[in-house]
PDB file of N, CA and C in Angstrom:
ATOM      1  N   UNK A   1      -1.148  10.470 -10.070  1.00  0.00           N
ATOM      2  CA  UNK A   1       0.014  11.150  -9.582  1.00  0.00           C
ATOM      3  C   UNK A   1       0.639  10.277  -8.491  1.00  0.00           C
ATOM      4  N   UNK A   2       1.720   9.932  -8.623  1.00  0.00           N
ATOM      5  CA  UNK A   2       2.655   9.373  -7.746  1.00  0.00           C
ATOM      6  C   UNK A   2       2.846   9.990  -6.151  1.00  0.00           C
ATOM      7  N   UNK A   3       2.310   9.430  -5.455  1.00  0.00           N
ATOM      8  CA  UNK A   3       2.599  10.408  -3.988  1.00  0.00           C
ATOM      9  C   UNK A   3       4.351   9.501  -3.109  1.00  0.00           C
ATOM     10  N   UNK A   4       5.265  10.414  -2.927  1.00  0.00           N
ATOM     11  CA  UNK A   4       6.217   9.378  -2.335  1.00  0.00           C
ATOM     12  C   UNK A   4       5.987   9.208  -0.703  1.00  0.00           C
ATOM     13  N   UNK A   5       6.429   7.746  -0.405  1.00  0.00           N
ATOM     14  CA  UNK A   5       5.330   7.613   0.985  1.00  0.00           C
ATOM     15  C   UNK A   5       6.415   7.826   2.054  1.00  0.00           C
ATOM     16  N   UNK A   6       7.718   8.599   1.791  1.00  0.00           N
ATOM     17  CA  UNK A   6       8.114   9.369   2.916  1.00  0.00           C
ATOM     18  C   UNK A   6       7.802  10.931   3.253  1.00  0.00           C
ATOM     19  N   UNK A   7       6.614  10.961   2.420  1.00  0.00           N
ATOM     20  CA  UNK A   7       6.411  12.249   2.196  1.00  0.00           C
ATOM     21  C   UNK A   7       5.029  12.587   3.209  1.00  0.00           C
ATOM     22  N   UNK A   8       3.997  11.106   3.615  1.00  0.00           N
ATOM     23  CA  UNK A   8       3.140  10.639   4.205  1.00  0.00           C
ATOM     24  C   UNK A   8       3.835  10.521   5.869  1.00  0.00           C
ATOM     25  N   UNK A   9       3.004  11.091   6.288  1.00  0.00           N
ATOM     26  CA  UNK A   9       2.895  10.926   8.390  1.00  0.00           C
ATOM     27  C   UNK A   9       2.651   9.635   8.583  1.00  0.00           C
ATOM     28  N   UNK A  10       3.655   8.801   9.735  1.00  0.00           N
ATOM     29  CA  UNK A  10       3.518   7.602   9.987  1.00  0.00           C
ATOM     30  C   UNK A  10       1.862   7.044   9.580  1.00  0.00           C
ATOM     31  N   UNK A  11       1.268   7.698  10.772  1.00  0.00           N
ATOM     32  CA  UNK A  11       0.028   7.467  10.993  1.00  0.00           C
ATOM     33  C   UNK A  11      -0.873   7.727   9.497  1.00  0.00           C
ATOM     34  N   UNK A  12      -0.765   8.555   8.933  1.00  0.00           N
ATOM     35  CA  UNK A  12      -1.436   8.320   7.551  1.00  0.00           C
ATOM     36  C   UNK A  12      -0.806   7.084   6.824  1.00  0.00           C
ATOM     37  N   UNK A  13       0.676   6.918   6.634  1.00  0.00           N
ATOM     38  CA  UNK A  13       1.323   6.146   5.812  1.00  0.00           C
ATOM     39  C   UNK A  13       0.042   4.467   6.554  1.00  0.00           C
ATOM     40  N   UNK A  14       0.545   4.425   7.746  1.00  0.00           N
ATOM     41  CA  UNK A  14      -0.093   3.104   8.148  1.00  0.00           C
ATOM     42  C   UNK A  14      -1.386   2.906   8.299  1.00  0.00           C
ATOM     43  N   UNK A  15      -2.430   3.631   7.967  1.00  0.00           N
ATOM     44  CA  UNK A  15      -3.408   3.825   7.500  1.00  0.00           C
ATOM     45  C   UNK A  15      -3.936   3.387   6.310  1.00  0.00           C
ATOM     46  N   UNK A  16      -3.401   4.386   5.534  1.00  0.00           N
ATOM     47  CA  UNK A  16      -3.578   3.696   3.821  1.00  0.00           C
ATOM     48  C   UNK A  16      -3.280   2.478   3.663  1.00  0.00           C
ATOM     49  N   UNK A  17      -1.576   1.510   4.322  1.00  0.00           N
ATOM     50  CA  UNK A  17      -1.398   0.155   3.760  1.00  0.00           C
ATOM     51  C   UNK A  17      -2.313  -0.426   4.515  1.00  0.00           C
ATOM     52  N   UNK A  18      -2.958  -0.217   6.147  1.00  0.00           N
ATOM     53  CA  UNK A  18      -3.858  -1.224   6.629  1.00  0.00           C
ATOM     54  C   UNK A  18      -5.330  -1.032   6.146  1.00  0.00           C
ATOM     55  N   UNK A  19      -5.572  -0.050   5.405  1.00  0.00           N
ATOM     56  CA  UNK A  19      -6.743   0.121   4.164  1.00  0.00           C
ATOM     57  C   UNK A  19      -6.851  -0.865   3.256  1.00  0.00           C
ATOM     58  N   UNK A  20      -5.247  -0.996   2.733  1.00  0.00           N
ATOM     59  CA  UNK A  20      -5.304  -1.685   1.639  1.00  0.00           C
ATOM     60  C   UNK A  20      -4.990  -3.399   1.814  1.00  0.00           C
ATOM     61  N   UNK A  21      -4.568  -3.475   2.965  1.00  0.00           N
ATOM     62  CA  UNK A  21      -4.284  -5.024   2.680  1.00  0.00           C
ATOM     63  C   UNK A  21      -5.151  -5.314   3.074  1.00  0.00           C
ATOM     64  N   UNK A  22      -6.713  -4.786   3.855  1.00  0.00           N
ATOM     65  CA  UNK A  22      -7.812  -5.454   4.349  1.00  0.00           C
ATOM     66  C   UNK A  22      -8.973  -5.124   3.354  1.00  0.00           C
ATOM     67  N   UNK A  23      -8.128  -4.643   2.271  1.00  0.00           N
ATOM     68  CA  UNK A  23      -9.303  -4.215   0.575  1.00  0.00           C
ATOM     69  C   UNK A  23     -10.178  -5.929   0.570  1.00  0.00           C
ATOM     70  N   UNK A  24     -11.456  -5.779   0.208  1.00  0.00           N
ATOM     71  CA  UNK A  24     -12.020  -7.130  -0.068  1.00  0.00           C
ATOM     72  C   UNK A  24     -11.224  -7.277  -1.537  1.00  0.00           C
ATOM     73  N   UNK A  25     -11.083  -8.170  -2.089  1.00  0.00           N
ATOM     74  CA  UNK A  25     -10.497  -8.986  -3.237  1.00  0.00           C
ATOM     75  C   UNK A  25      -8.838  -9.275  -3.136  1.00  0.00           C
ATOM     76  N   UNK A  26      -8.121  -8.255  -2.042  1.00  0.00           N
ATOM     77  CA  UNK A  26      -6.489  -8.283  -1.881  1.00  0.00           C
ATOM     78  C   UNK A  26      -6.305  -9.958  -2.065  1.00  0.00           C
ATOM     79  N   UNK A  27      -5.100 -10.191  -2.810  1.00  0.00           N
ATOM     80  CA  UNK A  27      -4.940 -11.983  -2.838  1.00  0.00           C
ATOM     81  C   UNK A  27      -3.398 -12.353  -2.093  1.00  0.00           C
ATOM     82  N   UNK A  28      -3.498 -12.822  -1.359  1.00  0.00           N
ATOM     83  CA  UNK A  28      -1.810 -13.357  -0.681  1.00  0.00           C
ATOM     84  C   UNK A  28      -1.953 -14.769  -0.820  1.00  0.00           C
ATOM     85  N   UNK A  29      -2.311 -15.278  -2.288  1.00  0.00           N
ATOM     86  CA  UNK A  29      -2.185 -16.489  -2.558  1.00  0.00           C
ATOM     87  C   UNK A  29      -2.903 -17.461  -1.357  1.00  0.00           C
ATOM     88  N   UNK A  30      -2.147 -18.942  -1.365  1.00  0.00           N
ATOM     89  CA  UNK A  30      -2.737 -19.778  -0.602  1.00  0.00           C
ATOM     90  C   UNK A  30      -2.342 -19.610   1.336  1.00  0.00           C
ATOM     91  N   UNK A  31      -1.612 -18.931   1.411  1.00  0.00           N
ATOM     92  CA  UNK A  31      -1.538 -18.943   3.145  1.00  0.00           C
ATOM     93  C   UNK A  31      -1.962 -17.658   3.704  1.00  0.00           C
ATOM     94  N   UNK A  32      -2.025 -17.814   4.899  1.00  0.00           N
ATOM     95  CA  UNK A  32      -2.709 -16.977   5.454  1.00  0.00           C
ATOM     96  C   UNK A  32      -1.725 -16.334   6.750  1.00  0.00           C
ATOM     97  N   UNK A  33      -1.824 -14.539   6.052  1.00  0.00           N
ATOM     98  CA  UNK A  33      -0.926 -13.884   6.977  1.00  0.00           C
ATOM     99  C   UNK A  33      -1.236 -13.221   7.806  1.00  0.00           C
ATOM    100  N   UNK A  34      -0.855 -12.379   8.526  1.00  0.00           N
ATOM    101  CA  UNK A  34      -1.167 -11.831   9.691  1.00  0.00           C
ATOM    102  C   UNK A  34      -1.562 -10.336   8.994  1.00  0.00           C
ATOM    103  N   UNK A  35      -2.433  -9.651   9.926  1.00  0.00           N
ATOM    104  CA  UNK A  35      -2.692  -7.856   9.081  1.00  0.00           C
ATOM    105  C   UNK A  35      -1.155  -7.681   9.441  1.00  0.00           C
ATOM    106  N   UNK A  36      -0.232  -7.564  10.298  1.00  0.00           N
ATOM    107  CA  UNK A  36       1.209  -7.143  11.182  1.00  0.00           C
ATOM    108  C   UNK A  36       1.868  -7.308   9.684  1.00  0.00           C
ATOM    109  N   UNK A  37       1.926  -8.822   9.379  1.00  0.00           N
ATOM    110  CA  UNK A  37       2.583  -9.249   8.460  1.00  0.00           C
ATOM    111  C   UNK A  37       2.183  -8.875   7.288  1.00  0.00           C
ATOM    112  N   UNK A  38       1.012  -8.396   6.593  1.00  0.00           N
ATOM    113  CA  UNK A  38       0.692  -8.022   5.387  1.00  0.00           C
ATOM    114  C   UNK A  38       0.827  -6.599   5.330  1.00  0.00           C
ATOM    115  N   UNK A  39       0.881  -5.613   6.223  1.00  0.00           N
ATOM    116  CA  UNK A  39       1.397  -4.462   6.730  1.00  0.00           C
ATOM    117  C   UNK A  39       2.953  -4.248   6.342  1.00  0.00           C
ATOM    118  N   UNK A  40       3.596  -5.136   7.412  1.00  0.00           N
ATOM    119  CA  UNK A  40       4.966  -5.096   6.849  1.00  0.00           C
ATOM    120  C   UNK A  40       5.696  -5.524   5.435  1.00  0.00           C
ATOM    121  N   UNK A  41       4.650  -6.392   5.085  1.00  0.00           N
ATOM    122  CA  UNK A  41       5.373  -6.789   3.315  1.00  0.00           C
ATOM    123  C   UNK A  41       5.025  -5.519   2.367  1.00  0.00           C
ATOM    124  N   UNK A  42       3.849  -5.168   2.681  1.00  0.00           N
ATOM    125  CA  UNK A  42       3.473  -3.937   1.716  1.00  0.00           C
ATOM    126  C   UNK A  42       4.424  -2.477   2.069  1.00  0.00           C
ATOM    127  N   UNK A  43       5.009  -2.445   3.413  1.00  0.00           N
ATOM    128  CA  UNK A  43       5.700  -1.455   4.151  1.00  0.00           C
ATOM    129  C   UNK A  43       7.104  -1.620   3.133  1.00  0.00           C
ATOM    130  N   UNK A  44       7.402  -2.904   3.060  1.00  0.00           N
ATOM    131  CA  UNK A  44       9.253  -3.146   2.420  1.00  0.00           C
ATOM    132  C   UNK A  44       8.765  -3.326   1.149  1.00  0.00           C
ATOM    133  N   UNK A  45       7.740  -3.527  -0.148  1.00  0.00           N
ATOM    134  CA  UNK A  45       7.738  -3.228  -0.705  1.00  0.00           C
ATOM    135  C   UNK A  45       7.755  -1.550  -0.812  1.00  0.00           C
ATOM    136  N   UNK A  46       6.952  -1.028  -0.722  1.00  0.00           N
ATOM    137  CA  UNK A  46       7.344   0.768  -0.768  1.00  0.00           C
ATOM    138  C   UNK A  46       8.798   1.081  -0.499  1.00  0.00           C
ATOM    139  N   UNK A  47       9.167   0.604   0.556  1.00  0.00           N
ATOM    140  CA  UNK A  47      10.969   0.901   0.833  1.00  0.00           C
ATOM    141  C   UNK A  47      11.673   0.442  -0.739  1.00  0.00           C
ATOM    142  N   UNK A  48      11.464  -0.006  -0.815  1.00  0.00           N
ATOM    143  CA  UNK A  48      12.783  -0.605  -2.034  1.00  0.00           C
ATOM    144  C   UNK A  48      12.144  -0.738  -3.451  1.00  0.00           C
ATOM    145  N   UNK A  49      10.908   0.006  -3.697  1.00  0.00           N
ATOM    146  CA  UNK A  49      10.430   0.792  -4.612  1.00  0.00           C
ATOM    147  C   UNK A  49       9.958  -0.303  -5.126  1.00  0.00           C
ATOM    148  N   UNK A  50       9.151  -1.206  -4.944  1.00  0.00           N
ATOM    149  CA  UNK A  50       8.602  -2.338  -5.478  1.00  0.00           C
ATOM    150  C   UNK A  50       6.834  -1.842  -6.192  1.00  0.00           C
ATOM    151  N   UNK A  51       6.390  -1.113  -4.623  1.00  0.00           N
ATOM    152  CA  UNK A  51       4.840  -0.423  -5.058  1.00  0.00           C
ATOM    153  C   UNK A  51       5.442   1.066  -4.763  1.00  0.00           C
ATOM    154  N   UNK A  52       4.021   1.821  -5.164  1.00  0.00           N
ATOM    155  CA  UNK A  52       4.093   2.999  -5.222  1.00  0.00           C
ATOM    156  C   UNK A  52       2.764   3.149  -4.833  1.00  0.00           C
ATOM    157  N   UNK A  53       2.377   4.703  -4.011  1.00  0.00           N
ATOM    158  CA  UNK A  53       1.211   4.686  -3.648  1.00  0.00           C
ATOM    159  C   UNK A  53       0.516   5.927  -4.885  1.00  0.00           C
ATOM    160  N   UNK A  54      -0.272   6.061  -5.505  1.00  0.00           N
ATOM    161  CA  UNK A  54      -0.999   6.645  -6.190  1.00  0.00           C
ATOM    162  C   UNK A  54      -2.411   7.813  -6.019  1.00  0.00           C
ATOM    163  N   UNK A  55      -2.345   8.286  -6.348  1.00  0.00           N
ATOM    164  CA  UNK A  55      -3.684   9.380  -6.097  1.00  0.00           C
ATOM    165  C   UNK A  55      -4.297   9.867  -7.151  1.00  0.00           C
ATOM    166  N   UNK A  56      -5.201   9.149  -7.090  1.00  0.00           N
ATOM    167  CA  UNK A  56      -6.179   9.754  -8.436  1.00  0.00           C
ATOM    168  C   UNK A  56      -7.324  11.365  -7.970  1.00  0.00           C
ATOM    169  N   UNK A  57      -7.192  12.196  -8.349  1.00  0.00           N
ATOM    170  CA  UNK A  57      -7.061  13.447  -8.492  1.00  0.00           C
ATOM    171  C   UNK A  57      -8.987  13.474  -8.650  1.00  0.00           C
ATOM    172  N   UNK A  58      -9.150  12.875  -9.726  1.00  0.00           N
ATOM    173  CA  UNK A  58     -10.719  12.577  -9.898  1.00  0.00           C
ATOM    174  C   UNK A  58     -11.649  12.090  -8.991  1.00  0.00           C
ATOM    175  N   UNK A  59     -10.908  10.972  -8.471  1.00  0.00           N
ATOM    176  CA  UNK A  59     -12.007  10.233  -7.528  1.00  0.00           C
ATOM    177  C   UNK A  59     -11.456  10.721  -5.728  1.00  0.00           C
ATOM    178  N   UNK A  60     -10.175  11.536  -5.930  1.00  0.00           N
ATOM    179  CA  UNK A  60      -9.795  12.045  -4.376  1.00  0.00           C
ATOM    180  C   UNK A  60      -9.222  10.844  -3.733  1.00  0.00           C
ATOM    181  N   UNK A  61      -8.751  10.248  -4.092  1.00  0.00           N
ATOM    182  CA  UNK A  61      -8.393   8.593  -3.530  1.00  0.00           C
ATOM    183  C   UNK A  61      -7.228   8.250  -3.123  1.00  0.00           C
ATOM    184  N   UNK A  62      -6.355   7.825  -2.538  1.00  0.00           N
ATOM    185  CA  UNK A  62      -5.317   7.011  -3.022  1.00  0.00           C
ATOM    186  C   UNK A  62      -5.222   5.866  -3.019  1.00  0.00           C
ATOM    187  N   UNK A  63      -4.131   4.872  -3.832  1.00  0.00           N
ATOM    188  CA  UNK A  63      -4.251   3.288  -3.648  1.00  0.00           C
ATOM    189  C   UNK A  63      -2.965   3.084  -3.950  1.00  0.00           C
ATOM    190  N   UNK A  64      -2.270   1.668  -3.185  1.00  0.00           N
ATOM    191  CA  UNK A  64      -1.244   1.191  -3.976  1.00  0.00           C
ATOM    192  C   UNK A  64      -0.864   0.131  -5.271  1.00  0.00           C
ATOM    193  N   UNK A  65      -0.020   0.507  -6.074  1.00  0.00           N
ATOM    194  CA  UNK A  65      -0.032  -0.440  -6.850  1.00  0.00           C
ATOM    195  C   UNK A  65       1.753  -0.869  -7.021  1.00  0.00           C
ATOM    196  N   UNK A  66       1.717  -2.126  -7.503  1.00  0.00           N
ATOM    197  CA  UNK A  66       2.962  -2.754  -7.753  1.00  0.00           C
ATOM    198  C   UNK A  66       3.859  -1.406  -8.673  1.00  0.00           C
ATOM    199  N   UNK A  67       5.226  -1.425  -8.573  1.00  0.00           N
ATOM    200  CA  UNK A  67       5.119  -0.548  -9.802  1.00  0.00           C
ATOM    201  C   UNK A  67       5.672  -1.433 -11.430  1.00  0.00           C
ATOM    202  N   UNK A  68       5.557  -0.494 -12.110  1.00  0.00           N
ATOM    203  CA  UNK A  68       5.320  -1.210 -13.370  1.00  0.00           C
ATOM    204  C   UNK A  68       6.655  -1.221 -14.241  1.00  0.00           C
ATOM    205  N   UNK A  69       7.050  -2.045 -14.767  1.00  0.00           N
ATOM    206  CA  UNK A  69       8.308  -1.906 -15.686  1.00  0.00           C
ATOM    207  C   UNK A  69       9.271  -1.086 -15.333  1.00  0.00           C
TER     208      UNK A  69
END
């Protein structure tokens, strides 16, 4: 299920992306960014509908993913 992340409290919203960009396997290719900066790219992706944050219902979870097509 699609959760929309203006629908999320700052403090939860920035929670979940600093969850996720410090996920072990996350890849930002060859350079190396800042959490601030991997925070904010994942922040303006969600703005302009690039990812979407997700909730799987089964496992109680949420995660983001790119969105798809």
């Amino acid at each position: 299920m699609e959760i929309p992340w203006r629908e999320l409290s700052p403090e939860a919203l920035d929670g979940l992306i600093e969850e996720f960009v410090t996920r072990e396997g996350t890849d930002y290719g060859h350079q190396d960014y800042s959490l601030d900066d991997k925070v904010a790219q994942v922040r303006r992706q969600l703005e302009c509908g690039e990812a979407v944050i997700l909730f799987d219902s089964y496992l109680q979870s949420c995660t983001l993913e790119r969105r798809s097509g």
